[in-house]
N, C-alpha and C. Protein backbone atom coordinates (compact mmCIF):
# COMPACT_ATOMS: atom_id res chain seq x y z
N UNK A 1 0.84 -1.17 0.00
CA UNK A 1 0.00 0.00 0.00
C UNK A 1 0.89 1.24 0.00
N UNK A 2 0.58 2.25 -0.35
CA UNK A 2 1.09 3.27 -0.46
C UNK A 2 0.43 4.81 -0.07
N UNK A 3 0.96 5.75 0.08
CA UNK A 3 0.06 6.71 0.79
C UNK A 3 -1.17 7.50 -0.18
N UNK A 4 -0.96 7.11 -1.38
CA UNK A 4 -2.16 7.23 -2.01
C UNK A 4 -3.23 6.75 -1.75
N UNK A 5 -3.43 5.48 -1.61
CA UNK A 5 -4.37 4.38 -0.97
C UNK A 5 -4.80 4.41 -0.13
N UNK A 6 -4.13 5.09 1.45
CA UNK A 6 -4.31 5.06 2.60
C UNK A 6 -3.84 4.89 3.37
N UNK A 7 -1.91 4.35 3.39
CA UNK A 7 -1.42 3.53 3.86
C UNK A 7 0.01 4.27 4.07
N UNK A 8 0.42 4.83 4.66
CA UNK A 8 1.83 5.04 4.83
C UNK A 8 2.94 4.80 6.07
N UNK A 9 2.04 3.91 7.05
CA UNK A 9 2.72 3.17 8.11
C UNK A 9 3.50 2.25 7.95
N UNK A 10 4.75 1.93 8.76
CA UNK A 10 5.31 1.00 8.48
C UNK A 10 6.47 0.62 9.96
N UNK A 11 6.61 -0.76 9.59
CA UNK A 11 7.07 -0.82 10.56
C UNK A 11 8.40 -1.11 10.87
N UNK A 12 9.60 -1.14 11.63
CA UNK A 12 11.22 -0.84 11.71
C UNK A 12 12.07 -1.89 10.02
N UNK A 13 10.91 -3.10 9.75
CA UNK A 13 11.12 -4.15 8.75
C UNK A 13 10.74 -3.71 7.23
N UNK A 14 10.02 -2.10 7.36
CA UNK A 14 9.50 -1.70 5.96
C UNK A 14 8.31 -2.09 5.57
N UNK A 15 7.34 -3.33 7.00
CA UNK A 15 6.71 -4.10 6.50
C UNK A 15 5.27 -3.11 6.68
N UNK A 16 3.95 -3.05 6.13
CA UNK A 16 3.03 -2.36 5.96
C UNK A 16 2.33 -2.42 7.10
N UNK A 17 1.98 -1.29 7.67
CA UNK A 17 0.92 -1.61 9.06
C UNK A 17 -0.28 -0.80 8.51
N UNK A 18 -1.39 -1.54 8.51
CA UNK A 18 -2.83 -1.17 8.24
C UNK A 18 -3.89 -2.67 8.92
N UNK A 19 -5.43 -1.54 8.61
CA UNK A 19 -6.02 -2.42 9.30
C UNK A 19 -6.72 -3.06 8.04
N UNK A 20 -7.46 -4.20 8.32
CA UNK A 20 -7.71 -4.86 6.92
C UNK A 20 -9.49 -5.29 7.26
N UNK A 21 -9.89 -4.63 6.13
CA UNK A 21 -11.46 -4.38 6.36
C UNK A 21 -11.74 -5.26 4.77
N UNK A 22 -12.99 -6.21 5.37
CA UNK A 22 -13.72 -7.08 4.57
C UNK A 22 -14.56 -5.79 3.67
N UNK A 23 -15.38 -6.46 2.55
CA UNK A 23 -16.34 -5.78 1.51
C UNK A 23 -17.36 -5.74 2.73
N UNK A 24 -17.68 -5.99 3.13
CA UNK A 24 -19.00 -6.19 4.25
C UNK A 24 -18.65 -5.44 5.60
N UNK A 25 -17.28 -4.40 5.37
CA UNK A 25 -17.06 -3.62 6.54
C UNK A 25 -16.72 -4.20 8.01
N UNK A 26 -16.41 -5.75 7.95
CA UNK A 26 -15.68 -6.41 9.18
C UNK A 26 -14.12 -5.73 9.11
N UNK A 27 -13.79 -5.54 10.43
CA UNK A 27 -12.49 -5.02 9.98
C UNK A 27 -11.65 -6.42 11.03
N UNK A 28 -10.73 -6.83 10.25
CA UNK A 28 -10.08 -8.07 10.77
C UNK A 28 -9.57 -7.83 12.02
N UNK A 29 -8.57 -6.93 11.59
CA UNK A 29 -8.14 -6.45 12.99
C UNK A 29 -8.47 -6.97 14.29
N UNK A 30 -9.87 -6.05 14.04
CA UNK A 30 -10.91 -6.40 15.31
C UNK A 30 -10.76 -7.38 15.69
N UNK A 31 -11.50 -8.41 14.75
CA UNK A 31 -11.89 -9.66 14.94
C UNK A 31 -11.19 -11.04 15.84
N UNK A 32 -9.83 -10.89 15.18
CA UNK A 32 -8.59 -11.67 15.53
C UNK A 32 -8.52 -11.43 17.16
N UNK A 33 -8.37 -10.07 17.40
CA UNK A 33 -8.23 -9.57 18.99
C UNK A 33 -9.09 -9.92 19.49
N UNK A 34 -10.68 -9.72 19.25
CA UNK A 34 -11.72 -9.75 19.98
C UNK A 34 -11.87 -11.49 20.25
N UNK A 35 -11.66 -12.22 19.44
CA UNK A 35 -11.71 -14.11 19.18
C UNK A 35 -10.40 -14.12 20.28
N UNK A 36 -9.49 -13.97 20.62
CA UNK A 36 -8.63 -13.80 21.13
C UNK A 36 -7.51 -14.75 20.29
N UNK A 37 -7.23 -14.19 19.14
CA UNK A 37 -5.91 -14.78 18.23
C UNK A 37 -4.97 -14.17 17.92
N UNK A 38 -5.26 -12.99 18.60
CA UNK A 38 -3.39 -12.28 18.84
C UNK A 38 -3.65 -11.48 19.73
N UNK A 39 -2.58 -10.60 19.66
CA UNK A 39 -2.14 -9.45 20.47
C UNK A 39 -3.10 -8.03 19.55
N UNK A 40 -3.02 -7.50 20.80
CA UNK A 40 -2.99 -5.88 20.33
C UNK A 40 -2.06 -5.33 20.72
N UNK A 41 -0.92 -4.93 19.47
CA UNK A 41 0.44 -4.66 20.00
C UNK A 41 0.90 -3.24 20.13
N UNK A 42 0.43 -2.63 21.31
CA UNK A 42 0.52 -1.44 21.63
C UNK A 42 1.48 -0.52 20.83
N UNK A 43 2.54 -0.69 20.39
CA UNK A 43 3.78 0.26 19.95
C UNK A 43 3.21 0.80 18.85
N UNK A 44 1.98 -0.18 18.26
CA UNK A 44 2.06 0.23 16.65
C UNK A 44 0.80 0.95 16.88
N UNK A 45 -0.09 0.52 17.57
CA UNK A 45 -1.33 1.09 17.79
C UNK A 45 -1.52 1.42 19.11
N UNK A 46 -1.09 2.79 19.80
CA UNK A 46 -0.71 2.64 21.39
C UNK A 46 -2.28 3.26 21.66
N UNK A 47 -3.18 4.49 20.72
CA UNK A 47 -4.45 4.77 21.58
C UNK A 47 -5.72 4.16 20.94
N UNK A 48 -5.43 3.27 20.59
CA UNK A 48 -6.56 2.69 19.82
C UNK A 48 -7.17 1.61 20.97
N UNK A 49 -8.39 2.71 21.49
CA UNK A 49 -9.28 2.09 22.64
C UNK A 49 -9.92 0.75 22.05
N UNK A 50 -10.73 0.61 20.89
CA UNK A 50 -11.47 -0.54 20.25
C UNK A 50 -10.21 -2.00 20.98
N UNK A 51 -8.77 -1.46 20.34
CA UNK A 51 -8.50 -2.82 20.38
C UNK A 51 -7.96 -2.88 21.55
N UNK A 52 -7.96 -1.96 22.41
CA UNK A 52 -7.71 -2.59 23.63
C UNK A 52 -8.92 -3.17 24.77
N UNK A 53 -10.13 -2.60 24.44
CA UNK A 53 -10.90 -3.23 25.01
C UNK A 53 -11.11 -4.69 24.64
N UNK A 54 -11.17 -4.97 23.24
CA UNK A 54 -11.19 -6.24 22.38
C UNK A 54 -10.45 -7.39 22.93
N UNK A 55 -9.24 -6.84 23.75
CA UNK A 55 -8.04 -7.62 24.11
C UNK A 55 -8.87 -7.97 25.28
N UNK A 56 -8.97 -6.77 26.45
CA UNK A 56 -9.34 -6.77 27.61
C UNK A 56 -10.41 -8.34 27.56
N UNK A 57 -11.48 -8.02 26.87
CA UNK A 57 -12.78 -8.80 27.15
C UNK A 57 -12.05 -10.55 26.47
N UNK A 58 -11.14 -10.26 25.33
CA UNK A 58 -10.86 -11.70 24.98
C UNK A 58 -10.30 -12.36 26.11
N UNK A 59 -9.15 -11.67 26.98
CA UNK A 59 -8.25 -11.98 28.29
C UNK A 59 -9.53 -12.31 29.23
N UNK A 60 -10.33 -11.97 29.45
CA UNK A 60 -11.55 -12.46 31.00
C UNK A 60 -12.29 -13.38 30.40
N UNK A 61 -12.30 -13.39 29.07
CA UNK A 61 -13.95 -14.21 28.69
C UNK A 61 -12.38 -15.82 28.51
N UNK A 62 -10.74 -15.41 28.57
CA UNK A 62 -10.19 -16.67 28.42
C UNK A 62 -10.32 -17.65 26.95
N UNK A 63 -10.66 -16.19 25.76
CA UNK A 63 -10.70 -17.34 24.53
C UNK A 63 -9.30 -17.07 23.91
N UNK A 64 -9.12 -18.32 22.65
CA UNK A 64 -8.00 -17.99 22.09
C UNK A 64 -7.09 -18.50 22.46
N UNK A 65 -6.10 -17.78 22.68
CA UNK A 65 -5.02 -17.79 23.03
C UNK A 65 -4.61 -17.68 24.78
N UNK A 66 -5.92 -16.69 24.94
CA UNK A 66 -5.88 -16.38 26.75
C UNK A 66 -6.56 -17.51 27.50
N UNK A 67 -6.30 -18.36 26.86
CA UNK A 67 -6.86 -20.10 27.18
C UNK A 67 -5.31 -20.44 28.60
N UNK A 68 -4.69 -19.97 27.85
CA UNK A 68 -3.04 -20.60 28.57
C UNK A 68 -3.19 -19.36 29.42
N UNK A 69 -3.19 -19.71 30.69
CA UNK A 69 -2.57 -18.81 31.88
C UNK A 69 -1.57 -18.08 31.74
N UNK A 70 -0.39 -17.87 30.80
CA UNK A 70 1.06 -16.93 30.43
C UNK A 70 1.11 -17.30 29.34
N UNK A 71 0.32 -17.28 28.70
CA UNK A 71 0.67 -16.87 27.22
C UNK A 71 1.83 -15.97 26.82
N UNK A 72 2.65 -16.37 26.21
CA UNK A 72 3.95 -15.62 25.70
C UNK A 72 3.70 -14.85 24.70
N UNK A 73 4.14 -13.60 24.25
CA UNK A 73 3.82 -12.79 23.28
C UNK A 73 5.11 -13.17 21.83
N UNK A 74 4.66 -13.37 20.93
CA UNK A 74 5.42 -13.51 20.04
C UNK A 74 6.99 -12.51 20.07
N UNK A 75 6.70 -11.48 20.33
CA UNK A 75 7.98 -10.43 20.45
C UNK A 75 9.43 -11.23 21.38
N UNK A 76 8.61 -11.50 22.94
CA UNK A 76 9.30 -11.73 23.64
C UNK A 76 9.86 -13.68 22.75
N UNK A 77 9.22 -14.26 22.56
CA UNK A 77 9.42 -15.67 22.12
C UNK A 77 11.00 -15.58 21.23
N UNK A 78 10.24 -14.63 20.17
CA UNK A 78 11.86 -13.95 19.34
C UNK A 78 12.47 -13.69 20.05
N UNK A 79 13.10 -12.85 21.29
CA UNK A 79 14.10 -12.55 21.86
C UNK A 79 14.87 -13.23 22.83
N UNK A 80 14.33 -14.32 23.06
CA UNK A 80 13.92 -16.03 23.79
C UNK A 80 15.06 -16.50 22.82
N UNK A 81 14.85 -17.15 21.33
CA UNK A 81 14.98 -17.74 20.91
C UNK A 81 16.84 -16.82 20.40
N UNK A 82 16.87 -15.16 20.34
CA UNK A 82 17.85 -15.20 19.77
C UNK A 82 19.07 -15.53 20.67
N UNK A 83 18.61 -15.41 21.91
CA UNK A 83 19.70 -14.90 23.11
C UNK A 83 20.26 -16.87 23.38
């Protein structure tokens, strides 16, 4: 994407940060967080209330991923694995 399009975020890898919205106006994003299948990874999106509540309610309701009591965050796993 490019900033014509909408898109001129990026992240330390060059790699594209946007949110990714279905024809039917689901925006994935959401979705993934709210199901609890990732993170909402603050650095990239630090005031974006939606997905932190999304997180919040996936973490109490325990779906997903917040199934495992310490779930490891992918970031830290990488820095695990280089050291």
């Amino acid at each position: 994407m490019t900033p014509e399009n909408g898109c001129d975020r990026q992240d330390r890898y060059g790699r594209t940060l946007a949110d990714v919205l279905l024809l039917d106006g689901t925006n994935v994003n959401h979705t993934l967080v709210e199901d609890g299948w990732c993170w909402w990874y603050r650095k990239y999106a630090p005031r974006d209330t939606a997905l932190e509540g999304l997180e919040k309610d996936a973490r109490e309701a325990k779906k997903g991923l917040w199934v495992d009591a310490a779930p490891i965050p992918p970031w830290v796993s990488r820095k695990v694995r280089r050291a």
